[in-house]
N, C-alpha and C. Protein backbone atom coordinates (compact mmCIF):
# COMPACT_ATOMS: atom_id res chain seq x y z
N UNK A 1 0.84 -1.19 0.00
CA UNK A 1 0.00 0.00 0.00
C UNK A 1 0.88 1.25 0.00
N UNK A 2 0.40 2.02 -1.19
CA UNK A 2 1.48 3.50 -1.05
C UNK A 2 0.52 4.72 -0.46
N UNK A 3 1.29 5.10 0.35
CA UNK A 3 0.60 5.97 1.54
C UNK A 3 0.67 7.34 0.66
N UNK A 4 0.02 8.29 -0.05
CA UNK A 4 0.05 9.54 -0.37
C UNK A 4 0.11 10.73 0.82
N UNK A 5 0.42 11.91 0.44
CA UNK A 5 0.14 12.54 1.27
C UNK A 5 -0.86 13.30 1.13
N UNK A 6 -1.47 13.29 2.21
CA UNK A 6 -3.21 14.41 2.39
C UNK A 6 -3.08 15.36 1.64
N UNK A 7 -4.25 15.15 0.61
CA UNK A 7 -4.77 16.22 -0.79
C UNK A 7 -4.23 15.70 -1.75
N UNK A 8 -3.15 14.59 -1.73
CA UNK A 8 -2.68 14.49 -3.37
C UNK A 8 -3.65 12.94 -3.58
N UNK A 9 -4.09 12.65 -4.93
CA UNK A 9 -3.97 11.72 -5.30
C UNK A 9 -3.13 11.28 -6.66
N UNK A 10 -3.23 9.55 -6.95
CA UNK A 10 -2.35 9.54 -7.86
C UNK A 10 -3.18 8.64 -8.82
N UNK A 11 -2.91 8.29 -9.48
CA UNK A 11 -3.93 8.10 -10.84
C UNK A 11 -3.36 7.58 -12.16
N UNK A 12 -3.22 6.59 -13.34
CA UNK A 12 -2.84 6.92 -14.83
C UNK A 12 -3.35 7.49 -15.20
N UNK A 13 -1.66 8.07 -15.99
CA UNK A 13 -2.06 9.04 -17.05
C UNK A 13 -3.19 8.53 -18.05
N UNK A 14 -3.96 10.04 -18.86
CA UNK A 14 -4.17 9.09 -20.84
C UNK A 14 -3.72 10.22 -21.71
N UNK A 15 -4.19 9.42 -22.44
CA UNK A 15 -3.81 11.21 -23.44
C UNK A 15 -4.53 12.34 -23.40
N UNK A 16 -5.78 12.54 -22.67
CA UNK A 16 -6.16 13.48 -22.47
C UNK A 16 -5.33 14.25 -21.66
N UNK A 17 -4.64 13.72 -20.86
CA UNK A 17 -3.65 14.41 -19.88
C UNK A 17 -2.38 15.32 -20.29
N UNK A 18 -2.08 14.84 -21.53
CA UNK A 18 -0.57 15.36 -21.95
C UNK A 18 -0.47 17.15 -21.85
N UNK A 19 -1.70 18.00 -22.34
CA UNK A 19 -1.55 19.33 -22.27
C UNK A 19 -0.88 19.36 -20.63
N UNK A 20 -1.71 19.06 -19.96
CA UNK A 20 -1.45 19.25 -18.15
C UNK A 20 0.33 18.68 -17.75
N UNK A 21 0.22 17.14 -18.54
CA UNK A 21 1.49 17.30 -17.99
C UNK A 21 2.61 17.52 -19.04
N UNK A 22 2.78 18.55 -19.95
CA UNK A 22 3.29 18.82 -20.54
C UNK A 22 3.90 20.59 -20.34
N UNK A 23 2.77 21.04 -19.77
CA UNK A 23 2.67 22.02 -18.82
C UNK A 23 3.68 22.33 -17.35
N UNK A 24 3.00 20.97 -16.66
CA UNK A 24 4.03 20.40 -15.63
C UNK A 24 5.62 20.50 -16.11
N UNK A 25 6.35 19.46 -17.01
CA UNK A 25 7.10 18.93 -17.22
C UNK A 25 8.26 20.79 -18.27
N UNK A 26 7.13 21.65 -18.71
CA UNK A 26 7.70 22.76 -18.18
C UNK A 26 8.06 23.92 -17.09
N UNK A 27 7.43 23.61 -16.55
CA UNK A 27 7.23 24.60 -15.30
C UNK A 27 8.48 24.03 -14.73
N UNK A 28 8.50 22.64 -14.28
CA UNK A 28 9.88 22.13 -13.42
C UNK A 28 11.02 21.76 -14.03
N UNK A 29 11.66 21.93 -15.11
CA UNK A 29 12.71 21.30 -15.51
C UNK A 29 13.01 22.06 -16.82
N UNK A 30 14.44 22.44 -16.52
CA UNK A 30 15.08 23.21 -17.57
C UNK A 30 14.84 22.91 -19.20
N UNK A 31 14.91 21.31 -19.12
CA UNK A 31 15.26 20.62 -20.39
C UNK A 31 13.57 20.01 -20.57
N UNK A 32 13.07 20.32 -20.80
CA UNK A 32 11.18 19.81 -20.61
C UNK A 32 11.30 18.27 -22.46
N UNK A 33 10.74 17.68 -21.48
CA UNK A 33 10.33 16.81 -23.09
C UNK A 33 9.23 17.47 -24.29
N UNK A 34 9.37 16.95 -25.16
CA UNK A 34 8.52 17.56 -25.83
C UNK A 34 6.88 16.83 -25.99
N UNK A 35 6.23 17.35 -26.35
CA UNK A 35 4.60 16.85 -26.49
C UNK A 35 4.56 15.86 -27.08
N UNK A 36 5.46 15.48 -28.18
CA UNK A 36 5.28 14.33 -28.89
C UNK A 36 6.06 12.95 -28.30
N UNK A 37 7.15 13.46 -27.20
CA UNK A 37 7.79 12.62 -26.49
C UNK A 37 6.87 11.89 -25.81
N UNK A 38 5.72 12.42 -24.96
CA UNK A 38 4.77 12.04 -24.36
C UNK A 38 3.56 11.22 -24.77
N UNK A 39 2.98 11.78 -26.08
CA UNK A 39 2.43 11.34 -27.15
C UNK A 39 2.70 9.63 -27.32
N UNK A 40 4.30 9.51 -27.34
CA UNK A 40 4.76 8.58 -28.01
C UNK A 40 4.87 7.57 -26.68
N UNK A 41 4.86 7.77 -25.61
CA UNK A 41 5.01 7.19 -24.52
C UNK A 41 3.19 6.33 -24.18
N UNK A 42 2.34 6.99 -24.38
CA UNK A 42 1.18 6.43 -24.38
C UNK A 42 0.88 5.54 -25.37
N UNK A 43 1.84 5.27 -26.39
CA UNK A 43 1.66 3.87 -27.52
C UNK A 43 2.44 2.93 -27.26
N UNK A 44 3.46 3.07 -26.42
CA UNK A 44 4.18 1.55 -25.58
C UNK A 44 3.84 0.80 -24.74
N UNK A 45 3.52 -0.37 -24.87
CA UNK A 45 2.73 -1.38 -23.97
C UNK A 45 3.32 -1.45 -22.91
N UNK A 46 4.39 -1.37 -22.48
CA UNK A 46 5.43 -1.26 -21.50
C UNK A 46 5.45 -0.13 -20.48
N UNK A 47 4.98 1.02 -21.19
CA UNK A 47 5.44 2.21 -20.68
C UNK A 47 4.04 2.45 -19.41
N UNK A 48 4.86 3.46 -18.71
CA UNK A 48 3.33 3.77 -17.61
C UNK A 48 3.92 5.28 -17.17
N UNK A 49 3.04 6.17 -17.49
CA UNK A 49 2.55 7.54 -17.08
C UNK A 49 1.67 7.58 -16.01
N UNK A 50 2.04 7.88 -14.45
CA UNK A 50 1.70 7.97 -13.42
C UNK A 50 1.23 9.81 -13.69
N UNK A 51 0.05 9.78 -12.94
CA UNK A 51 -0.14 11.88 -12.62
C UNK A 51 -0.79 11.57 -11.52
N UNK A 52 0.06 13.09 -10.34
CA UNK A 52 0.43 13.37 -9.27
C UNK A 52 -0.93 14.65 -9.50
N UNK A 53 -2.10 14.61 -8.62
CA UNK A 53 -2.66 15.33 -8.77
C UNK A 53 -3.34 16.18 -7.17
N UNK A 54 -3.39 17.00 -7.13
CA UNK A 54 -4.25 17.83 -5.93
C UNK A 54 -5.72 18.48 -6.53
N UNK A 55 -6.54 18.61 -5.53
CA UNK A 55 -7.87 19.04 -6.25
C UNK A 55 -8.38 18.72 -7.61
N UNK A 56 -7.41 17.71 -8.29
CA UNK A 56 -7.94 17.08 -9.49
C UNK A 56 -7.23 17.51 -10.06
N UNK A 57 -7.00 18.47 -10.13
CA UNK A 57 -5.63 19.06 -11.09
C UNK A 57 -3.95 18.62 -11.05
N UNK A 58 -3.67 18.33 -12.45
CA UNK A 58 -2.43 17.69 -12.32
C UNK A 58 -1.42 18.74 -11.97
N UNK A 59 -0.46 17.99 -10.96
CA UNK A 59 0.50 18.63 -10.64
C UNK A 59 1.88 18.41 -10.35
N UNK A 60 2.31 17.28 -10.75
CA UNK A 60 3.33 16.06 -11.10
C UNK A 60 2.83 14.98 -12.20
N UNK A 61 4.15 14.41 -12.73
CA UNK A 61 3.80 12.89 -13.04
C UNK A 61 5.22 12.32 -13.19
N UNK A 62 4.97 11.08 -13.71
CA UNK A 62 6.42 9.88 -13.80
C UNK A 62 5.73 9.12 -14.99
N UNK A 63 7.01 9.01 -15.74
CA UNK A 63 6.96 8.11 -16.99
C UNK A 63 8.07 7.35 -16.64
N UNK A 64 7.85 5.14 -16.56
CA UNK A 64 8.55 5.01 -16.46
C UNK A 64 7.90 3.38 -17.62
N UNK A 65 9.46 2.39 -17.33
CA UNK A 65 8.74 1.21 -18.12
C UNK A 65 9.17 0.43 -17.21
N UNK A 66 8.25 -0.80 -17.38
CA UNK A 66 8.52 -2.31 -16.69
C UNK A 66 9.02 -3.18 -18.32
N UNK A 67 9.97 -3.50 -18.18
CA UNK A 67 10.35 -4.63 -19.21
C UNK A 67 11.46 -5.71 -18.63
N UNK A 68 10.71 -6.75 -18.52
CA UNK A 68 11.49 -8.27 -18.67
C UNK A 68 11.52 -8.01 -16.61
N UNK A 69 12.65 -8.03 -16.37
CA UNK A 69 12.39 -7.53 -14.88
C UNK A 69 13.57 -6.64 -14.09
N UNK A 70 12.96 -5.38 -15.15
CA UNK A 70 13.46 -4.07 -14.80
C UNK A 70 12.75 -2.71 -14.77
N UNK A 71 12.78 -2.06 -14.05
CA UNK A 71 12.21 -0.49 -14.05
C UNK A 71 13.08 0.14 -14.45
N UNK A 72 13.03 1.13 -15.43
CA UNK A 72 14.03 2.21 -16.06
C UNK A 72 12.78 3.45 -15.71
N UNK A 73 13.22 4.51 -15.14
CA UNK A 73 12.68 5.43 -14.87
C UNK A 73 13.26 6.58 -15.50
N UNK A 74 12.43 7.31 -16.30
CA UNK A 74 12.06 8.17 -17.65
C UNK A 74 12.40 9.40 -16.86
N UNK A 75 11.44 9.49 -16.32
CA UNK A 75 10.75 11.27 -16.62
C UNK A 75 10.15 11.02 -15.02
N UNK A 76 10.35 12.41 -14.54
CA UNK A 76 9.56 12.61 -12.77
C UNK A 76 9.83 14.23 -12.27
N UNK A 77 8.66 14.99 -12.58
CA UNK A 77 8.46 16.27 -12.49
C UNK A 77 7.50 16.24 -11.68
N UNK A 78 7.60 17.70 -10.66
CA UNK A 78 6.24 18.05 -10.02
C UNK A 78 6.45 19.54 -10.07
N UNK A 79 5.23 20.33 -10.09
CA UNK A 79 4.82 21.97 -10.34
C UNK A 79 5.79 22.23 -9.30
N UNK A 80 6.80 23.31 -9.59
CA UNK A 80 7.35 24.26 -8.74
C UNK A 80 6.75 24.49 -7.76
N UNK A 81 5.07 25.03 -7.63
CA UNK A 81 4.30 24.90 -6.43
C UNK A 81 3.99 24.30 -5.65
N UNK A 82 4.37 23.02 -6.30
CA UNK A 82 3.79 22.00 -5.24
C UNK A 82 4.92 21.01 -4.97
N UNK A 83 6.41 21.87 -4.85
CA UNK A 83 7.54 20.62 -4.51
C UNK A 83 7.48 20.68 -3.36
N UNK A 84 8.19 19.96 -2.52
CA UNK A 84 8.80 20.01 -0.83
C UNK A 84 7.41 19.53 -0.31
N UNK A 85 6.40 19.14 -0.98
CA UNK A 85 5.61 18.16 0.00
C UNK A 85 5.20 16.94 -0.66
N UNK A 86 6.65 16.17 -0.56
CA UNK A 86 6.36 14.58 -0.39
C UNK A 86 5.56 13.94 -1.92
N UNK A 87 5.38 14.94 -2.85
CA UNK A 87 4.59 14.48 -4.38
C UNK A 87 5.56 13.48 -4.84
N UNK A 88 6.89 13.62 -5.48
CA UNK A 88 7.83 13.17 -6.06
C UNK A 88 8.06 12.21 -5.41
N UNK A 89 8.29 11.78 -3.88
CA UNK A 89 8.59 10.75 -2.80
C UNK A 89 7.15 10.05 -3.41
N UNK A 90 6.12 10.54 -3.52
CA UNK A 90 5.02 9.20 -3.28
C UNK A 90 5.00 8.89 -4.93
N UNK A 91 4.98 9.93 -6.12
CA UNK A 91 5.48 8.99 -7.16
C UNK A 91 6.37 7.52 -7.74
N UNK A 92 7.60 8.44 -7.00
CA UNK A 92 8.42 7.04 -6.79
C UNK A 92 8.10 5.86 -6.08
N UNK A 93 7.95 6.09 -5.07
CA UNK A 93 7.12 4.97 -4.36
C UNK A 93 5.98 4.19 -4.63
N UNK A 94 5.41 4.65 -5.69
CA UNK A 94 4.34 3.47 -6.21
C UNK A 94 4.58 3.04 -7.37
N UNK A 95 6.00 3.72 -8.28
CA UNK A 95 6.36 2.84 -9.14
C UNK A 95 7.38 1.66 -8.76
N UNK A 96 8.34 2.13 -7.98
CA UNK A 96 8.71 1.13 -6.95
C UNK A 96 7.90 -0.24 -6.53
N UNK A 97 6.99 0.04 -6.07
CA UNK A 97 5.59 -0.96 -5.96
C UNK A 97 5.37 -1.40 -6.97
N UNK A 98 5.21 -1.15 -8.01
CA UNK A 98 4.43 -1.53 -8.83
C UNK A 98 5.61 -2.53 -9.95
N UNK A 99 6.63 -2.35 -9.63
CA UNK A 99 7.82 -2.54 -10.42
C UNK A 99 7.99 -4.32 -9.80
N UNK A 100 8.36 -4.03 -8.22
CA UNK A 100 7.88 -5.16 -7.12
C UNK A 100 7.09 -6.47 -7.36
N UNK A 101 5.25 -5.68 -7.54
CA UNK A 101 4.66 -6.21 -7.86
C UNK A 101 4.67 -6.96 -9.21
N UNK A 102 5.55 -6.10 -10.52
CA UNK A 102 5.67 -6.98 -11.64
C UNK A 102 6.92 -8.11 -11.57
N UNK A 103 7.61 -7.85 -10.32
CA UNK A 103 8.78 -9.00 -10.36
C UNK A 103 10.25 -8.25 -10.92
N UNK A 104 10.23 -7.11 -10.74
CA UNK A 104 11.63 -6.69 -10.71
C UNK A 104 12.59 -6.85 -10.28
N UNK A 105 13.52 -7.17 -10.88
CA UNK A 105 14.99 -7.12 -9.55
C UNK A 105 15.93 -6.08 -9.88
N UNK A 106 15.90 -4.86 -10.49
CA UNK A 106 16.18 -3.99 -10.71
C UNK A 106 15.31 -2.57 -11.22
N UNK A 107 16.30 -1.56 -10.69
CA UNK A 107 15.51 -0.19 -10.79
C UNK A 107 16.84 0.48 -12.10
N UNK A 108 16.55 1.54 -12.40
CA UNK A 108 17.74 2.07 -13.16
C UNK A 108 17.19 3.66 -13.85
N UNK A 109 17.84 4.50 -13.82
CA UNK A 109 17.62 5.92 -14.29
C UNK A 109 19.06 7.06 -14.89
N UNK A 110 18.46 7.34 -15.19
CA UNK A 110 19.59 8.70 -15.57
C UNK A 110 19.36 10.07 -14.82
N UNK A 111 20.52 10.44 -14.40
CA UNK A 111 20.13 12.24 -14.00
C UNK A 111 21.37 12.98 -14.11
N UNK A 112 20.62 14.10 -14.33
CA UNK A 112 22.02 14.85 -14.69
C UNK A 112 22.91 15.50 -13.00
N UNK A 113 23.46 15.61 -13.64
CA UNK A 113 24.55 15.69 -12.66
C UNK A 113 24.39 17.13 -11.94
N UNK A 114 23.73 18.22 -11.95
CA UNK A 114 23.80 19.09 -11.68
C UNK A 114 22.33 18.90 -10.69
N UNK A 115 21.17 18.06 -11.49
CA UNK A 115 20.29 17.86 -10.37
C UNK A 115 20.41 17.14 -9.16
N UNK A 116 20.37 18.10 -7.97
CA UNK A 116 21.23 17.86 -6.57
C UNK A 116 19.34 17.64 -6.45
N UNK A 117 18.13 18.08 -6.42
CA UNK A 117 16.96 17.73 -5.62
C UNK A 117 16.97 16.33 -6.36
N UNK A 118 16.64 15.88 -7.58
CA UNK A 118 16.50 14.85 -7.65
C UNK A 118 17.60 13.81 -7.56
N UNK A 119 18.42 14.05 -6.99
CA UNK A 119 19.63 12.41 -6.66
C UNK A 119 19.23 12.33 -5.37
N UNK A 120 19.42 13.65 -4.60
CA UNK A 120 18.71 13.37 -3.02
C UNK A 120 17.35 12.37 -2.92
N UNK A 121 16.64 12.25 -4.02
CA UNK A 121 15.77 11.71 -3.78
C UNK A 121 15.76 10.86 -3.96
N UNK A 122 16.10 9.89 -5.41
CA UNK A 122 16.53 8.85 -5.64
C UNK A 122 17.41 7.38 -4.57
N UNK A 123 18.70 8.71 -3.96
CA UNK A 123 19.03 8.00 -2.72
C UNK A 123 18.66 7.57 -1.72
N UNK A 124 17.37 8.77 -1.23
CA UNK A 124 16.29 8.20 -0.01
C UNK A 124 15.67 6.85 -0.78
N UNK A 125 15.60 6.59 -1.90
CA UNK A 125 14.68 5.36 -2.17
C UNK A 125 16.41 4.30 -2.66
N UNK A 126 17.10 4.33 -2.19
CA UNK A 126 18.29 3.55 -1.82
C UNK A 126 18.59 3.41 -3.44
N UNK A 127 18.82 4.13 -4.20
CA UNK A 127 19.71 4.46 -5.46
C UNK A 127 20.92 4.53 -5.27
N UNK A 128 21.62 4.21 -6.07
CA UNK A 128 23.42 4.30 -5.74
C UNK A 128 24.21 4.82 -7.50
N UNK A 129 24.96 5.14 -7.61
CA UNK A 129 25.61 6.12 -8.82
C UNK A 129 26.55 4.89 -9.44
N UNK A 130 26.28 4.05 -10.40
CA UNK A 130 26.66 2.71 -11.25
C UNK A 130 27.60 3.02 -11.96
N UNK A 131 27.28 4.15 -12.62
CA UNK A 131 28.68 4.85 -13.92
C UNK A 131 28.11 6.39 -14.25
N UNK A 132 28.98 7.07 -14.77
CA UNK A 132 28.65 8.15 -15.30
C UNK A 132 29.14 8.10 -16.54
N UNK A 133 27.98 9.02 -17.17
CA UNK A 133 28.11 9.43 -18.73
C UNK A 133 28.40 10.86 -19.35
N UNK A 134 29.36 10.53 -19.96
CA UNK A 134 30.09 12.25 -19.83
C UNK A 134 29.11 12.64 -21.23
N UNK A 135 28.85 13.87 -20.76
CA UNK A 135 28.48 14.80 -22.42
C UNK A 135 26.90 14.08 -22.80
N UNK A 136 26.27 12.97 -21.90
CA UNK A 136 24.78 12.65 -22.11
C UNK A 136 23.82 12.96 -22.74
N UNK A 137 23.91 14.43 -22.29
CA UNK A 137 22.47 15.32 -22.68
C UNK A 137 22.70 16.51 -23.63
N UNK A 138 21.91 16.82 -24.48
CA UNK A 138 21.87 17.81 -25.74
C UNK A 138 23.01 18.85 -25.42
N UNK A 139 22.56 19.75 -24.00
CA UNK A 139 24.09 20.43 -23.70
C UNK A 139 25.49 20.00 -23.59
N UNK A 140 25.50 18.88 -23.43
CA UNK A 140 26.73 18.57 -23.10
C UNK A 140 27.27 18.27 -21.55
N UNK A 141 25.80 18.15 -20.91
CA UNK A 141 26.14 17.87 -19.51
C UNK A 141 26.31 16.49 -19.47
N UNK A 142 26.66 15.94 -18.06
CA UNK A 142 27.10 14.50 -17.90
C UNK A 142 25.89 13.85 -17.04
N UNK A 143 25.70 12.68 -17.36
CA UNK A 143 24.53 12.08 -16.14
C UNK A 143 25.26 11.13 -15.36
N UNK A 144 24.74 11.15 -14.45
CA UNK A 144 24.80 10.18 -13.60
C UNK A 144 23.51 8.69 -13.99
N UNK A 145 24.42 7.59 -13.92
CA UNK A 145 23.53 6.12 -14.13
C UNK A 145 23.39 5.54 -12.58
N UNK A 146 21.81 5.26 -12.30
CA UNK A 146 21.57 5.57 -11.05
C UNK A 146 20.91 4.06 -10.82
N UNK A 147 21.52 3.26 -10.35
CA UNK A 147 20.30 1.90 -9.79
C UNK A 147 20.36 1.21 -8.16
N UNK A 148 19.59 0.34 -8.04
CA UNK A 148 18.95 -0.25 -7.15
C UNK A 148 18.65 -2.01 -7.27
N UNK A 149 18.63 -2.44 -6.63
CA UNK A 149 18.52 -4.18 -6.79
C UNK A 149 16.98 -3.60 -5.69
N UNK A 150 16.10 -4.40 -6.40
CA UNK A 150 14.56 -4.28 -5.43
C UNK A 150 14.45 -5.27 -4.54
C-alpha cells in the first residue's frame, strides 16, 4: 500500500492528460520533453505515465517502463508549487511498488549531474551512482547512471 500525502492523489495518465502534464514537465525542468515525447510514450505497452494530482488538477507525473524484470525510470516532475511536500517521494514509491509487484529485480535511471533535488531523492529510495556518462544530454552535460537491486 502507497501511503500519499493528504490532498494528493495519484492516478494513470491518458492522453487526455498530456496538455497538463506537458505544462508540468515545463514549469519544473530546464530541459522539458517535448509533447510528442509524451504522445509517443502512451503507444508503448510497456510504458506507464503515473499523474500526481491535488484538487484534481495535475500537478506532477512519472513516466517510467517495466520490461522483462526491470524499471528504467524516464521522466519525474512536479509543479514548482507544489515541490517540498512529499509528491515526487510518493510517485516514486508506487512505481517502486508496482515494479515489485511486476517481479523486478532492478531499478535504473539517468540524472544529470547538476540535479542535486532529484539524486537526493533517488538516494532516499536507496539508489546508488553505477557509472557516469560524460556529455549525455543535448548540452553537453554529464549524467549520472543511477540503480537499485529491489
Amino acid at each position: 500500500m502507497i501511503e500519499l500525502v493528504t490532498g494528493f492523489s495519484l492516478r494513470p495518465g491518458t492522453s487526455a492528460d498530456i496538455d497538463a502534464i506537458v505544462a508540468v514537465d515545463h514549469a519544473a525542468t530546464s530541459y522539458p520533453w517535448t509533447r510528442e515525447n509524451f504522445e509517443r510514450e502512451f503507444h508503448y505497452q510497456w510504458s506507464k505515465i503515473n499523474v500526481l494530482c491535488r484538487a484534481e488538477k495535475i500537478i506532477g507525473f512519472m513516466v517510467y517502463w517495466i520490461i522483462a524484470d526491470e524499471l528504467q525510470i524516464l521522466n519525474l516532475a512536479v509543479h514548482p508549487q507544489s515541490q517540498r511536500h512529499g509528491g515526487a517521494k510518493s510517485l516514486m514509491a508506487y512505481a517502486l511498488n508496482e515494479a515489485q509487484k511486476a517481479g523486478c529485480k532492478q531499478a535504473i535511471l539517468e540524472v544529470r549531474v547538476s540535479n542535486q533535488p532529484a539524486i537526493a531523492l533517488y538516494q532516499a529510495h536507496r539508489f546508488k551512482t553505477s557509472t557516469l556518462r560524460k556529455n549525455y544530454y543535448q548540452n553537453g552535460e554529464d549524467a549520472l547512471v543511477m540503480s537499485r537491486e529491489m
